[in-house]
Protein backbone atom coordinates (compact mmCIF):
# COMPACT_ATOMS: atom_id res chain seq x y z
CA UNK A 1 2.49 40.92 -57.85
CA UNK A 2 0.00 38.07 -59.15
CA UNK A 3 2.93 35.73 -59.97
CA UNK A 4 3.75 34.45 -56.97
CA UNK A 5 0.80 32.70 -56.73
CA UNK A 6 0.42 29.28 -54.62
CA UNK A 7 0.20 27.36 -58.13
CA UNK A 8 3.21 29.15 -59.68
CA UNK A 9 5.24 28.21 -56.32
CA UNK A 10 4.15 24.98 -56.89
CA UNK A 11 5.27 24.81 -59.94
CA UNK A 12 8.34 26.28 -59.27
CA UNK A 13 9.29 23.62 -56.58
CA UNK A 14 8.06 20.55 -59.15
CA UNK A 15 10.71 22.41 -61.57
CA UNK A 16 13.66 22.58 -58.76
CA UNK A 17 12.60 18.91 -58.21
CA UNK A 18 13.08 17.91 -61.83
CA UNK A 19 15.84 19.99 -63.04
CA UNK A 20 17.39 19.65 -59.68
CA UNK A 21 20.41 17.14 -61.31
CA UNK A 22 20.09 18.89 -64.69
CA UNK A 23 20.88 21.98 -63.40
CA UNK A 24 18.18 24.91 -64.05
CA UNK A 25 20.38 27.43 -64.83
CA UNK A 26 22.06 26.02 -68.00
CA UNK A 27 18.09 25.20 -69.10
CA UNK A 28 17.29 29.06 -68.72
CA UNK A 29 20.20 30.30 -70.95
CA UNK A 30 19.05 31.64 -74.44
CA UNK A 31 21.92 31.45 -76.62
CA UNK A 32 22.87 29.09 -79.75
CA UNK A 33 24.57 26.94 -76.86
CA UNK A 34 22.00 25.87 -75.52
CA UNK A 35 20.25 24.35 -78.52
CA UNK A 36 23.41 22.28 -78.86
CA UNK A 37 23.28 21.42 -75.77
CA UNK A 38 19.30 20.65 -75.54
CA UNK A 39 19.92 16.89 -76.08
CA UNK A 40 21.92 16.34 -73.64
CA UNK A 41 19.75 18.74 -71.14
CA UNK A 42 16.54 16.76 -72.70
CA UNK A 43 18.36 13.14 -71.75
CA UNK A 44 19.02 14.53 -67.83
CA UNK A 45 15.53 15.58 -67.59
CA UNK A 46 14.41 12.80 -68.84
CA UNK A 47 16.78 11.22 -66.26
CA UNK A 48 15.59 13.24 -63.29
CA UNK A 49 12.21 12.10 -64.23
CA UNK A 50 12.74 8.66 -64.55
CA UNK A 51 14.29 8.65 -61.46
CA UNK A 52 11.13 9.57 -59.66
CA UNK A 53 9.51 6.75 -57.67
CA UNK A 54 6.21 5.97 -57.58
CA UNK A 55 5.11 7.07 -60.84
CA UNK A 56 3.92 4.60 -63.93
CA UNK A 57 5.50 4.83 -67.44
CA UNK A 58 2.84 7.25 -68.68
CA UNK A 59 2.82 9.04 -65.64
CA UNK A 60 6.45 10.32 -66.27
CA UNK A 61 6.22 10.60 -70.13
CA UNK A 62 3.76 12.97 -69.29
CA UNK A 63 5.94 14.69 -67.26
CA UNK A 64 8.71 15.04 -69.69
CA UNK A 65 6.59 16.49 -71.91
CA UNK A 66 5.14 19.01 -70.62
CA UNK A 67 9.19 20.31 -69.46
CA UNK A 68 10.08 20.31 -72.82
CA UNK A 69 7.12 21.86 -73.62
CA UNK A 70 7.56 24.28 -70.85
CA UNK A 71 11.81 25.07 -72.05
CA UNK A 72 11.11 27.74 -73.58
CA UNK A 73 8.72 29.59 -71.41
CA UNK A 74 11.50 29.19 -68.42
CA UNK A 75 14.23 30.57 -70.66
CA UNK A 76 11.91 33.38 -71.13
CA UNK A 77 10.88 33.80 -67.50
CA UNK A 78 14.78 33.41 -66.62
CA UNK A 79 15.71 36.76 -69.26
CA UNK A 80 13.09 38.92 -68.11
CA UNK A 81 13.80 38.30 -64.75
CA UNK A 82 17.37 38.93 -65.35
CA UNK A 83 16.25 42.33 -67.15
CA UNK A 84 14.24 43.07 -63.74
CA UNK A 85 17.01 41.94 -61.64
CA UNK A 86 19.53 44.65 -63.94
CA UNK A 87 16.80 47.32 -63.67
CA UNK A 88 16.58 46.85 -60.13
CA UNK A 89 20.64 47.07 -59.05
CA UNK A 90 21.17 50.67 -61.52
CA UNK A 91 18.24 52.01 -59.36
CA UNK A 92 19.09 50.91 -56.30
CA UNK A 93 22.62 50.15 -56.51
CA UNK A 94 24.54 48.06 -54.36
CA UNK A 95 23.50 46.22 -51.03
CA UNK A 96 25.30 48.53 -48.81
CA UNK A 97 23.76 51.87 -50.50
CA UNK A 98 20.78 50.25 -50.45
CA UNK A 99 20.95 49.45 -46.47
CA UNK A 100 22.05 52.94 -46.55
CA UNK A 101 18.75 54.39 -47.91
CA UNK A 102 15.74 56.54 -45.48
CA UNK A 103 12.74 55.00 -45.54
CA UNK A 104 11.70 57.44 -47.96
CA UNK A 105 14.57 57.34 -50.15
CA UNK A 106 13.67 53.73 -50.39
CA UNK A 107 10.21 53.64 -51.09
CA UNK A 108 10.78 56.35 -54.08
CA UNK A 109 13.25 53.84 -55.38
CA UNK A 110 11.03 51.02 -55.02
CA UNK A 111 8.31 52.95 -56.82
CA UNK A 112 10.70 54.10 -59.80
CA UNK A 113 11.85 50.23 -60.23
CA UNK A 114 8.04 49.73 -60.24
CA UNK A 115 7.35 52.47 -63.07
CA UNK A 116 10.26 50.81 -64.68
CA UNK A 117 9.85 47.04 -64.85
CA UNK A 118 5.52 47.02 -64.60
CA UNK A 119 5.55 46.03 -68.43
CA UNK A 120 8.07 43.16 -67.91
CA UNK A 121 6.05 41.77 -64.69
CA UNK A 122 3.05 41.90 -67.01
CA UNK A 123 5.21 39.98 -69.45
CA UNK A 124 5.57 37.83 -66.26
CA UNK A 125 2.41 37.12 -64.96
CA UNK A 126 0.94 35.98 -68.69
CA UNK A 127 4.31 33.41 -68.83
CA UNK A 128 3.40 32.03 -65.45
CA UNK A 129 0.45 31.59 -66.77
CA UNK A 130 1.37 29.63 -69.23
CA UNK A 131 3.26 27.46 -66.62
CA UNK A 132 0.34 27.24 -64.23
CA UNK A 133 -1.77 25.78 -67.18
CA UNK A 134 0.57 23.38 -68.28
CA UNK A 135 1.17 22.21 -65.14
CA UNK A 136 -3.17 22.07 -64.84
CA UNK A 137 -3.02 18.67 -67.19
CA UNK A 138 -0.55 17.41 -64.74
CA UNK A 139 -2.22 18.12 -61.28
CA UNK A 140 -2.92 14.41 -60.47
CA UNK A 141 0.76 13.43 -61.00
CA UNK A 142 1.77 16.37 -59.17
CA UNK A 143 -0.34 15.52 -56.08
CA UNK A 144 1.45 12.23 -56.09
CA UNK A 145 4.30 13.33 -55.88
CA UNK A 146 3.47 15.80 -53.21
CA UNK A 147 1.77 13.17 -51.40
CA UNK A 148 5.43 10.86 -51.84
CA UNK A 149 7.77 13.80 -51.04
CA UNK A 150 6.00 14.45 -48.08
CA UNK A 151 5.37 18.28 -49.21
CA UNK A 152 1.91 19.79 -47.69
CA UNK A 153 0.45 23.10 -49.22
């Protein structure tokens, strides 16, 4: 699978950073409630942002924008995944018949959930794309904050 690549971690853990107070999972929701609620998701953002030391004005305007640019693609990311993640369970059922499972009844399972979900990790891979680009204009600001939080790739 290509999108678990270094950058995509990367920009995974920058996004866990940011949305850490905000609370990811009521970003990735795609219903009407959550363009209510975008404001007030768009001010703790902003918040987690701000709150970063280290980093000039511009530095975290930056950042802001290219989350809110990024919203979208992560509520995207976050359905498909949960489509992969329902695809997954009806083929392999639960944890316990899945500990169950031969070798071989396992990898035939594991191939069938790979028949069945290769268009939606395409889907995937071009939307982490989109992430590791966006994230591209912000590599500087990213290293700095690597660099502050200690984190070493």
């Amino acid at each position: 699978m290509k999108f678990m690549k270094r950058k995509t971690v990367k920009a995974m853990l920058l996004a866990g950073l940011v949305f850490g107070s905000a609370g990811l999972a009521g970003l990735t929701q795609a219903s009407a409630a959550v363009k209510n609620e975008s404001k007030s998701q768009n001010s703790s953002i902003e918040s987690s942002i701000n709150s970063l030391e280290g980093l000039t004005k511009d530095e975290k305007a930056q950042l802001l924008k290219t989350e809110l640019e990024l919203e979208s693609t992560w509520n995207e990311i976050s359905k498909i995944s949960k489509k992969i993640d329902e695809i997954n369970m009806k083929i392999f059922g639960s944890e316990d018949r899945m500990a169950s499972l031969s070798d071989d009844e396992y990898d035939k399972l594991e191939k069938k959930a790979s028949d069945q979900t290769a268009k939606l990790r395409d889907k995937l891979d071009k939307l982490y794309e989109i992430v590791d680009k966006a994230y591209a204009k912000d590599e500087a600001i990213l290293k700095k904050l690597d660099r502050e939080e200690g984190i070493k790739y």
